[in-house]
C-alpha atoms as a PDB file:
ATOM      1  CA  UNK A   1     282.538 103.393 151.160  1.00  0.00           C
ATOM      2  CA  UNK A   2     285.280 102.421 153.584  1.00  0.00           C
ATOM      3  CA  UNK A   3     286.179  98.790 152.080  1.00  0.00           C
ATOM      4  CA  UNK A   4     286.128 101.397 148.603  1.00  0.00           C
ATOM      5  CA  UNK A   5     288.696 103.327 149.679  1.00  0.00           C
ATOM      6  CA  UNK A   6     290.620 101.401 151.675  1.00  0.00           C
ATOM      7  CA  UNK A   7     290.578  97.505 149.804  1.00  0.00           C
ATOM      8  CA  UNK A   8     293.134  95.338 151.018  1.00  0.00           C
ATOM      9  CA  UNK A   9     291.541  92.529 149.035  1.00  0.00           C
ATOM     10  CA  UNK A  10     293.955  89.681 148.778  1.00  0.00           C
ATOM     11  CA  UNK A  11     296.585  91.429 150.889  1.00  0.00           C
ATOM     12  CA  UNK A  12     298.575  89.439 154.041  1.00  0.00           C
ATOM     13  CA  UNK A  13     299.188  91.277 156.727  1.00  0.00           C
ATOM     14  CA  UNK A  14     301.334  90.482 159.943  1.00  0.00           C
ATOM     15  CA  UNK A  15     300.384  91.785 163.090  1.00  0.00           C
ATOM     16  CA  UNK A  16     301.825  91.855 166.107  1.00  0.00           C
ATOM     17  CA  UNK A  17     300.631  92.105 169.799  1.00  0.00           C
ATOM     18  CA  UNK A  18     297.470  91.986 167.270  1.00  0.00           C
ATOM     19  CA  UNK A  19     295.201  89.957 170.371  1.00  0.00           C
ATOM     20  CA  UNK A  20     293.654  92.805 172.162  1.00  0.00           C
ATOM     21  CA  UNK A  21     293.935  96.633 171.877  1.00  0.00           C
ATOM     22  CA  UNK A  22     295.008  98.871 169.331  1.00  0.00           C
ATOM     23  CA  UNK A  23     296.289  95.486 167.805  1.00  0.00           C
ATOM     24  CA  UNK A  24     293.148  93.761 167.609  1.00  0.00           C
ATOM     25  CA  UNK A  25     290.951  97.088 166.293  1.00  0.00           C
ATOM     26  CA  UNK A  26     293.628  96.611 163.487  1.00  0.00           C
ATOM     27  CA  UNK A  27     293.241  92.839 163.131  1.00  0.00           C
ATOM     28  CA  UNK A  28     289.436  93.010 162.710  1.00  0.00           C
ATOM     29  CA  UNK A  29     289.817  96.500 160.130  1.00  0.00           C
ATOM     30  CA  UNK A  30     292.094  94.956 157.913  1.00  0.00           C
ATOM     31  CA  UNK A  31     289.787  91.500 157.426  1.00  0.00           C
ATOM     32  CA  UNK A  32     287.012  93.800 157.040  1.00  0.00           C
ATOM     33  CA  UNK A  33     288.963  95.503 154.060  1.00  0.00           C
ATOM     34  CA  UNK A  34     289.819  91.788 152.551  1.00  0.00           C
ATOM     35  CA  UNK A  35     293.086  90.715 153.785  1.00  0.00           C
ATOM     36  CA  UNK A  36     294.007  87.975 155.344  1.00  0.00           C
ATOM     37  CA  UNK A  37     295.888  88.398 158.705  1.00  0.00           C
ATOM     38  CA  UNK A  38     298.630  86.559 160.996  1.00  0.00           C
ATOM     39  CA  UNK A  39     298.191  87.714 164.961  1.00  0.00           C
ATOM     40  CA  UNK A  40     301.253  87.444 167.237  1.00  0.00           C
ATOM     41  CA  UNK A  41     301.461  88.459 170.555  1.00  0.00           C
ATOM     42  CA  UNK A  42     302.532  85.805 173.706  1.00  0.00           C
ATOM     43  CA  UNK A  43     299.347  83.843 174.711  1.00  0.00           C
ATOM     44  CA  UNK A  44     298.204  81.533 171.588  1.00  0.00           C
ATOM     45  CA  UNK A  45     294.668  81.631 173.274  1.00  0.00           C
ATOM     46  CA  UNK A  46     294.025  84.973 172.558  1.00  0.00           C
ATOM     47  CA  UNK A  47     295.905  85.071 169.325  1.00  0.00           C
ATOM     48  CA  UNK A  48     293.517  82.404 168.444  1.00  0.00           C
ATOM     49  CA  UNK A  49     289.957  84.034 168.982  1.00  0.00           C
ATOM     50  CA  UNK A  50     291.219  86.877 167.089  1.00  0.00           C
ATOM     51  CA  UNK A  51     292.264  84.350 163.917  1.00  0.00           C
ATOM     52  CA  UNK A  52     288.522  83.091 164.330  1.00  0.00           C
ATOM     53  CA  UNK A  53     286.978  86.767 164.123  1.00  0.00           C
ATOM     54  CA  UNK A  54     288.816  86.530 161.014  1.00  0.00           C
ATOM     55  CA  UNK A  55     287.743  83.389 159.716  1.00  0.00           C
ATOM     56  CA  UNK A  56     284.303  84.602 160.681  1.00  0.00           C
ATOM     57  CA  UNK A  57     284.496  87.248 158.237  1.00  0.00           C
ATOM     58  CA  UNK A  58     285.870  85.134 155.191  1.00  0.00           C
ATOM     59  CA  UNK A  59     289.470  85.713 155.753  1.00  0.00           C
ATOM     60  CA  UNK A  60     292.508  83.220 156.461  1.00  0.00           C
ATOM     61  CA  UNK A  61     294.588  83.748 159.575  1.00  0.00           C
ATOM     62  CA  UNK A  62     297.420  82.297 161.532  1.00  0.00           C
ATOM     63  CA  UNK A  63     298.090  82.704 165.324  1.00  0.00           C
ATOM     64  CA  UNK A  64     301.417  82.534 166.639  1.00  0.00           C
ATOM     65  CA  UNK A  65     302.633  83.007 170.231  1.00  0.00           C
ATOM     66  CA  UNK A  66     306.091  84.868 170.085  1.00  0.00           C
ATOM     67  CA  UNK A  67     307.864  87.415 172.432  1.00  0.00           C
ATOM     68  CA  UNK A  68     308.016  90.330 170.342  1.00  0.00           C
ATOM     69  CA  UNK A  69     311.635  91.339 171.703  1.00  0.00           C
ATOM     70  CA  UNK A  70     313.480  88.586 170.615  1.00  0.00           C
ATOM     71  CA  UNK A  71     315.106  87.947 167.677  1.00  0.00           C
ATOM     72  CA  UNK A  72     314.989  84.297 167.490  1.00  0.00           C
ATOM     73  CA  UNK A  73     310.933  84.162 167.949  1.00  0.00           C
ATOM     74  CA  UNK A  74     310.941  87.026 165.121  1.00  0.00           C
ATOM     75  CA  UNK A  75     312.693  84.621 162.923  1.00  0.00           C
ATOM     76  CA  UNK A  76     310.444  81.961 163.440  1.00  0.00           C
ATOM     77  CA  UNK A  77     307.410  84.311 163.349  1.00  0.00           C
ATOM     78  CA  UNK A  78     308.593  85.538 159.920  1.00  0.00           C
ATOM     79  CA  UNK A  79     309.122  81.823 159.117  1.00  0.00           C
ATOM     80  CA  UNK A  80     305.626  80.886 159.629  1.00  0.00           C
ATOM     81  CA  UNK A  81     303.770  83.161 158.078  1.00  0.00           C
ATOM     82  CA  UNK A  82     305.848  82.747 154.761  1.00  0.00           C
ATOM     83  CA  UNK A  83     305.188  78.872 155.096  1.00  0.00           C
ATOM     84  CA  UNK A  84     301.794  80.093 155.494  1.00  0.00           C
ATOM     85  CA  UNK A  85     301.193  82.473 153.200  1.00  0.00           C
ATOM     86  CA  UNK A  86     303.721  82.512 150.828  1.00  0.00           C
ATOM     87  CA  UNK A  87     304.656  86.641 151.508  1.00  0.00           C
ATOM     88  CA  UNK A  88     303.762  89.792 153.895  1.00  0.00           C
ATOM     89  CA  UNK A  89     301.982  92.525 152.107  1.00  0.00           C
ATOM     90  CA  UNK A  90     301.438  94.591 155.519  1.00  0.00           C
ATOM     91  CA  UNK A  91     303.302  94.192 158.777  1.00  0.00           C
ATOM     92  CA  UNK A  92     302.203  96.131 161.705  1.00  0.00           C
ATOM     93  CA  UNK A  93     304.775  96.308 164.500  1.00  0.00           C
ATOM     94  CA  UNK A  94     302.195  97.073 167.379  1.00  0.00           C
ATOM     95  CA  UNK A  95     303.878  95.190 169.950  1.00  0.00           C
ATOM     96  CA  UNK A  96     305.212  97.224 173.105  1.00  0.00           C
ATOM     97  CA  UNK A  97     304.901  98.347 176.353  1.00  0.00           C
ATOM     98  CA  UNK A  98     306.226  99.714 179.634  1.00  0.00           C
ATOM     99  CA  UNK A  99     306.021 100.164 183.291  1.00  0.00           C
ATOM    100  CA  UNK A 100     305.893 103.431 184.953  1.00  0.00           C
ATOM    101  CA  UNK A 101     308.124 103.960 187.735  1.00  0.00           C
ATOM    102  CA  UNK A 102     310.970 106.610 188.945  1.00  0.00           C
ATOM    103  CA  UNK A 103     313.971 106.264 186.943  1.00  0.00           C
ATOM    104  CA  UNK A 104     316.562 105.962 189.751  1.00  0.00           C
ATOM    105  CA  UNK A 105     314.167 102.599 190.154  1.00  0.00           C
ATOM    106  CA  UNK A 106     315.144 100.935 186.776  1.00  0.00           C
ATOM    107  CA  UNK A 107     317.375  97.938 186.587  1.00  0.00           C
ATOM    108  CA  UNK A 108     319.388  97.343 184.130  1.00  0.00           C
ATOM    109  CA  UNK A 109     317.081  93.919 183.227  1.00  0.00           C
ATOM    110  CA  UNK A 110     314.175  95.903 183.244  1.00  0.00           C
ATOM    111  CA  UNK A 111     315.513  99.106 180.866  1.00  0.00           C
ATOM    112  CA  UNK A 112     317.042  95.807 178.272  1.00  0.00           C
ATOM    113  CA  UNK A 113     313.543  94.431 178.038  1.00  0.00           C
ATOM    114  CA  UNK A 114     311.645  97.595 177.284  1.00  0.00           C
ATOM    115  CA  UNK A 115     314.129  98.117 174.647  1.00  0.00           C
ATOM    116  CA  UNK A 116     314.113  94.686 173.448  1.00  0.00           C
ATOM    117  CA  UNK A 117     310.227  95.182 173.306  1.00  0.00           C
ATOM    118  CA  UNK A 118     309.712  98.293 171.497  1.00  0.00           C
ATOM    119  CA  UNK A 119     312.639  98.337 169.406  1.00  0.00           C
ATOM    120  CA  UNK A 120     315.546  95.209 169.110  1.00  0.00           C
ATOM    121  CA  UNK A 121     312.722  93.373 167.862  1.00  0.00           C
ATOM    122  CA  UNK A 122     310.232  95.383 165.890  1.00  0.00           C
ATOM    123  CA  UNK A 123     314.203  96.333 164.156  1.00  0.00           C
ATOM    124  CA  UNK A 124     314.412  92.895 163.346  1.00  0.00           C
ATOM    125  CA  UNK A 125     311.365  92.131 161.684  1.00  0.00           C
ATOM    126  CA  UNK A 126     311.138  94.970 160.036  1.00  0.00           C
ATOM    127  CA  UNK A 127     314.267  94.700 158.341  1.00  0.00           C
ATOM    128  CA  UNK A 128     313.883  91.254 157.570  1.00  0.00           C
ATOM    129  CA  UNK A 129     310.422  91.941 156.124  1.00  0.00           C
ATOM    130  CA  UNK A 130     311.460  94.573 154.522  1.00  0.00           C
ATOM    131  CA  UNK A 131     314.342  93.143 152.488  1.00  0.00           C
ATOM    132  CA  UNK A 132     311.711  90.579 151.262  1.00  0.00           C
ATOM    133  CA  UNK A 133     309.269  92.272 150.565  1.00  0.00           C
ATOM    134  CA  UNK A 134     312.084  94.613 148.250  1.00  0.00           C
ATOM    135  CA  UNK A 135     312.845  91.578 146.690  1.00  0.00           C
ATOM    136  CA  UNK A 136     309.347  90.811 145.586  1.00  0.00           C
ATOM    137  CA  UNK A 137     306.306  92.485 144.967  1.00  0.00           C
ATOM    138  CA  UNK A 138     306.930  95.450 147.274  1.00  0.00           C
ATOM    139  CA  UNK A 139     304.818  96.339 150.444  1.00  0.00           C
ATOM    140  CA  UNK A 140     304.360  98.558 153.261  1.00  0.00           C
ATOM    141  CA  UNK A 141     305.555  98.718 157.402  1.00  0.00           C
ATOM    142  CA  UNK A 142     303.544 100.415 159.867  1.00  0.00           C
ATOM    143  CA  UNK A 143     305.638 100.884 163.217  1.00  0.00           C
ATOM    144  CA  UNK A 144     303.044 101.527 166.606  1.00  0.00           C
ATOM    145  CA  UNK A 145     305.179 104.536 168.080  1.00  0.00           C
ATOM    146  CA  UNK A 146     304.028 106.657 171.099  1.00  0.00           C
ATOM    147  CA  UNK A 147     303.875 110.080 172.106  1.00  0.00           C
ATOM    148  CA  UNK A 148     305.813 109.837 174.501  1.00  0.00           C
ATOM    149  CA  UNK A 149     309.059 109.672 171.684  1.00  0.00           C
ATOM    150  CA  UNK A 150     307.660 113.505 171.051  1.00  0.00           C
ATOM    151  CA  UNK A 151     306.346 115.101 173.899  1.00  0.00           C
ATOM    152  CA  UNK A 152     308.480 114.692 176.973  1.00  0.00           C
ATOM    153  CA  UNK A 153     306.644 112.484 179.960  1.00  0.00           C
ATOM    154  CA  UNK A 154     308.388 110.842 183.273  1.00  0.00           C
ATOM    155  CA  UNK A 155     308.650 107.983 184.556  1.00  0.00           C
ATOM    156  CA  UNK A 156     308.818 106.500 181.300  1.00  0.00           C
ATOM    157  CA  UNK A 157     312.374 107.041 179.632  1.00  0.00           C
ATOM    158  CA  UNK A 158     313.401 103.757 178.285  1.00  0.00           C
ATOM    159  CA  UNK A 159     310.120 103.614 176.454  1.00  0.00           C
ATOM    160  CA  UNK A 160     309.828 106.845 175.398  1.00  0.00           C
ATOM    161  CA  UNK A 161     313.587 106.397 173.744  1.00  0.00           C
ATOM    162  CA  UNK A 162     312.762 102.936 172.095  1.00  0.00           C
ATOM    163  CA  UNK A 163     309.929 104.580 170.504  1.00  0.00           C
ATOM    164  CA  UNK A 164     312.468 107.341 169.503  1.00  0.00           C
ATOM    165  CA  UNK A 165     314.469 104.796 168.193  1.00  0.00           C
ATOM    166  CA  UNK A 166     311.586 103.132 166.457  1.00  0.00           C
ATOM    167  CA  UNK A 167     310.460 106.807 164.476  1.00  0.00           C
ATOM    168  CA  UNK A 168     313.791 107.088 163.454  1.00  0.00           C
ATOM    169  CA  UNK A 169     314.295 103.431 161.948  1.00  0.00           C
ATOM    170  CA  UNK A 170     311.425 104.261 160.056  1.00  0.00           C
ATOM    171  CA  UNK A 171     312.772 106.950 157.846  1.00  0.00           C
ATOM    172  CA  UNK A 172     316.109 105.179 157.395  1.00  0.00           C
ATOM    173  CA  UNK A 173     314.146 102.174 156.285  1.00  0.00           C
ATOM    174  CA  UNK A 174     311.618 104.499 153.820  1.00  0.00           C
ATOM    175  CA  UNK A 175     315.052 105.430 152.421  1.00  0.00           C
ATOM    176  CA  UNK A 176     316.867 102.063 152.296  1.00  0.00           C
ATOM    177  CA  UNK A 177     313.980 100.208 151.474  1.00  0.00           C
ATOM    178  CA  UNK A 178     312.285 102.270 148.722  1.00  0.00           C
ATOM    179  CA  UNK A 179     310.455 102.983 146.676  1.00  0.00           C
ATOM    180  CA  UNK A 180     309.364  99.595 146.437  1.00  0.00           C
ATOM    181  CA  UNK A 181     308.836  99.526 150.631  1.00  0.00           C
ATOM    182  CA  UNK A 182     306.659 102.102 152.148  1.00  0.00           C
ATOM    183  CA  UNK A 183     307.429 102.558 155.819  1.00  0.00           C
ATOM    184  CA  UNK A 184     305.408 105.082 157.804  1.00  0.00           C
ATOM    185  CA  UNK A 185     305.258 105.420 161.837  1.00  0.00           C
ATOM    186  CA  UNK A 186     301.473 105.547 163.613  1.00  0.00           C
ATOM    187  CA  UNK A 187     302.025 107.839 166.676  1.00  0.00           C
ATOM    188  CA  UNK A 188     299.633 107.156 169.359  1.00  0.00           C
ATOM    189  CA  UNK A 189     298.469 109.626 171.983  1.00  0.00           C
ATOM    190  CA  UNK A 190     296.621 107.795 175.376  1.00  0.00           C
ATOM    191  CA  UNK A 191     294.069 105.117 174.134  1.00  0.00           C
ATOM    192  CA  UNK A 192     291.548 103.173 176.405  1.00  0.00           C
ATOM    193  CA  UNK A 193     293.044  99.818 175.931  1.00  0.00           C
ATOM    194  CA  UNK A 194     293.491  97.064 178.181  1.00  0.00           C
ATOM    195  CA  UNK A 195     296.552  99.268 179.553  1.00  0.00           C
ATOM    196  CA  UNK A 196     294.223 102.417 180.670  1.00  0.00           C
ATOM    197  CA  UNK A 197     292.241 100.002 183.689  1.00  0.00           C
ATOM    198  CA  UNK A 198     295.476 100.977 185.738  1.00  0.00           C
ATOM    199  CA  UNK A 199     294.646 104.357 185.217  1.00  0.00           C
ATOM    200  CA  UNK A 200     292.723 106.718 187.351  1.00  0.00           C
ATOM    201  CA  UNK A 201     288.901 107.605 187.001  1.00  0.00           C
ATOM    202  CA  UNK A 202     290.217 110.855 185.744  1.00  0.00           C
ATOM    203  CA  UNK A 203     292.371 110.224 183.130  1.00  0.00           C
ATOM    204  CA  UNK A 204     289.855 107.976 181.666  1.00  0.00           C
ATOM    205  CA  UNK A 205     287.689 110.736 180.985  1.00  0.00           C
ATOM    206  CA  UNK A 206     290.071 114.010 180.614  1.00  0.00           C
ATOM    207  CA  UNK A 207     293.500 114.009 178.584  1.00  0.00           C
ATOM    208  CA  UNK A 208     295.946 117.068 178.179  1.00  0.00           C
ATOM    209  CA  UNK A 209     295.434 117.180 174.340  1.00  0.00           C
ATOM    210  CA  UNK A 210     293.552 119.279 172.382  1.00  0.00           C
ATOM    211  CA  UNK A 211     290.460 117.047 172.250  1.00  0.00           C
ATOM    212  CA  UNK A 212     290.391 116.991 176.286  1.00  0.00           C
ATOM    213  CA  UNK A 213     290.323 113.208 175.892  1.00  0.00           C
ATOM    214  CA  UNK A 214     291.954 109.701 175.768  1.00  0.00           C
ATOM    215  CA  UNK A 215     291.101 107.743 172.493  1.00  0.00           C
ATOM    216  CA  UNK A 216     288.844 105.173 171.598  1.00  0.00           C
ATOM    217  CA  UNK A 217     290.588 101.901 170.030  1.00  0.00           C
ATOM    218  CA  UNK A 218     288.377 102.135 167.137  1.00  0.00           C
ATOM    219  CA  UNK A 219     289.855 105.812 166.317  1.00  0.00           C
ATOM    220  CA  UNK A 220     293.314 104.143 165.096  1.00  0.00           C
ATOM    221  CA  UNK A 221     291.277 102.180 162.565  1.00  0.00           C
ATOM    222  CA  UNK A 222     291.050 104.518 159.908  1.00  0.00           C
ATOM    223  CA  UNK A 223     294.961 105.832 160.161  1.00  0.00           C
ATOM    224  CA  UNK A 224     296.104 102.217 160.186  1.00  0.00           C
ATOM    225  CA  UNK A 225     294.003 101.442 157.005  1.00  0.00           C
ATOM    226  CA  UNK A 226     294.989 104.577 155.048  1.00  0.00           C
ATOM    227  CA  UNK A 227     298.759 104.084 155.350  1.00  0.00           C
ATOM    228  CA  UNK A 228     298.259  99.738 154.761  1.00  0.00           C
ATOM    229  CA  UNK A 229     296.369 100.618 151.571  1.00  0.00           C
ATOM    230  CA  UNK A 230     297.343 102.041 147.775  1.00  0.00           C
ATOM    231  CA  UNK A 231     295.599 105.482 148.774  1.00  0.00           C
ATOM    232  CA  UNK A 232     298.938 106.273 150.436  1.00  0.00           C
ATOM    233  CA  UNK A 233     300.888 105.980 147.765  1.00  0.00           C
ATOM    234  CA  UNK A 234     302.927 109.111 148.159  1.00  0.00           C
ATOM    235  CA  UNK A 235     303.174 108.893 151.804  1.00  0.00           C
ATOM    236  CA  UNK A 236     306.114 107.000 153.267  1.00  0.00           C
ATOM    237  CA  UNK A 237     308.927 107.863 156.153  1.00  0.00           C
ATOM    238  CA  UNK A 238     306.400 110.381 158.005  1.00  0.00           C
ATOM    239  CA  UNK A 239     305.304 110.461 161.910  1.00  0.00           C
ATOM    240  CA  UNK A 240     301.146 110.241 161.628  1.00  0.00           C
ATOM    241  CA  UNK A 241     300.335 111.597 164.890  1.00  0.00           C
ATOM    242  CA  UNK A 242     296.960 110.242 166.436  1.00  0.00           C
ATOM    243  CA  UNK A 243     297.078 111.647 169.442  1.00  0.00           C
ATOM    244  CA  UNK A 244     293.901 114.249 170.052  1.00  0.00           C
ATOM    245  CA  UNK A 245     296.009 116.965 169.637  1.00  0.00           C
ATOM    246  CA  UNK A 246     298.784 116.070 172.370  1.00  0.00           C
ATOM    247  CA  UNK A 247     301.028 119.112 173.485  1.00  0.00           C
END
């Protein structure tokens, strides 16, 4: 019923930090629904046992190894998959992430590479893609935001405004990019990813959200497919929050 719903048969889709986490529960959804998939994220290793859980299943897929917060390896990334593929039906800017310390603590180096991270670069990709795929056949952008771009948290500032930065770029590009680009923004609440092993016993198991819980990565599967596939047509330059209810 799911692959009914939500085909994405013949569809390329771009990923990035697509080797583990939220990422990866995308990867594997999206060659499950029938498209073939290119996983970036910094160590080739792990980008490549993703691409062969998607062979597995039927599917072609690249690995690349690019820093996600630099223009130059976005380039090259966008390079290679056209050279690949011939076009991006999907790209999922899922890349980004942040320390947690006091903010009189932050250097200057540190606060450029969290916005390099979660925004400079998902920016540039984007709008590359996104002026291709205008020129073509049309497609759609999924941008990985965070809670914390809504709900005031410390400790976590320069993050919280890249991904503030990030839910606005994606209405401007809905706007400038449309109708032919769809461009919606995936806001996610605490997950148990890779990230959450730094956490404490008790926020594994308890969250301040409505549910009273942290996520499981499988729970952004069915989000991520709705907004990649036709059956959100009439959706595009919206905040989907996925976040158990987070207050």
């Amino acid at each position: 019923m799911t692959h009914e719903l939500f085909d994405l048969s013949g569809k390329v889709a771009l990923i990035t930090g697509g080797s583990r986490g939220l990422g990866l529960q995308m990867v594997r959804a999206f060659a499950k629904a029938g498209a073939d998939v290119i996983i970036a994220s910094r160590k080739l290793e792990a980008c490549e046992a993703a691409a062969e859980e998607v062979r597995a299943l039927g599917r072609r897929a690249l690995a690349v190894a690019v820093h996600a917060g630099r223009w130059d390896e976005m380039d090259a990334l966008m390079a290679a998959a056209y050279a690949e593929f011939g076009r991006i039906d999907i790209l999922v800017n899922n890349a980004g992430m942040s320390p947690a310390m006091p903010s009189h603590e932050v250097t200057e180096q540190l606060f450029d590479s969290v916005l390099n991270l979660n925004f400079k670069g998902p920016f540039r990709l984007a709008s590359q893609v996104a002026h291709r795929m205008a020129e073509g056949d049309g497609g759609v952008i999924i941008n990985i935001s965070s809670t914390g771009a809504l709900v005031p948290l410390p400790r976590v500032i320069p993050y919280s405004g890249a991904k503030a930065a990030l839910n606005a770029m994606t209405v401007s590009l809905a706007h400038e990019y449309g109708p032919k680009v769809r461009v919606n923004t995936i806001s996610a609440g605490p997950f148990l990813t890779d990230i959450s092993k730094a956490w404490t016993p008790e926020a594994r198991e308890t969250s301040d959200n409505a549910l009273r819980r942290p996520g499981r990565p499988e729970e952004i599967v069915t989000t991520a497919l709705y907004l990649a596939s036709p059956m959100s047509s009439f959706t595009t330059g919206t905040i989907v929050r996925v976040d158990g209810g987070q207050h």
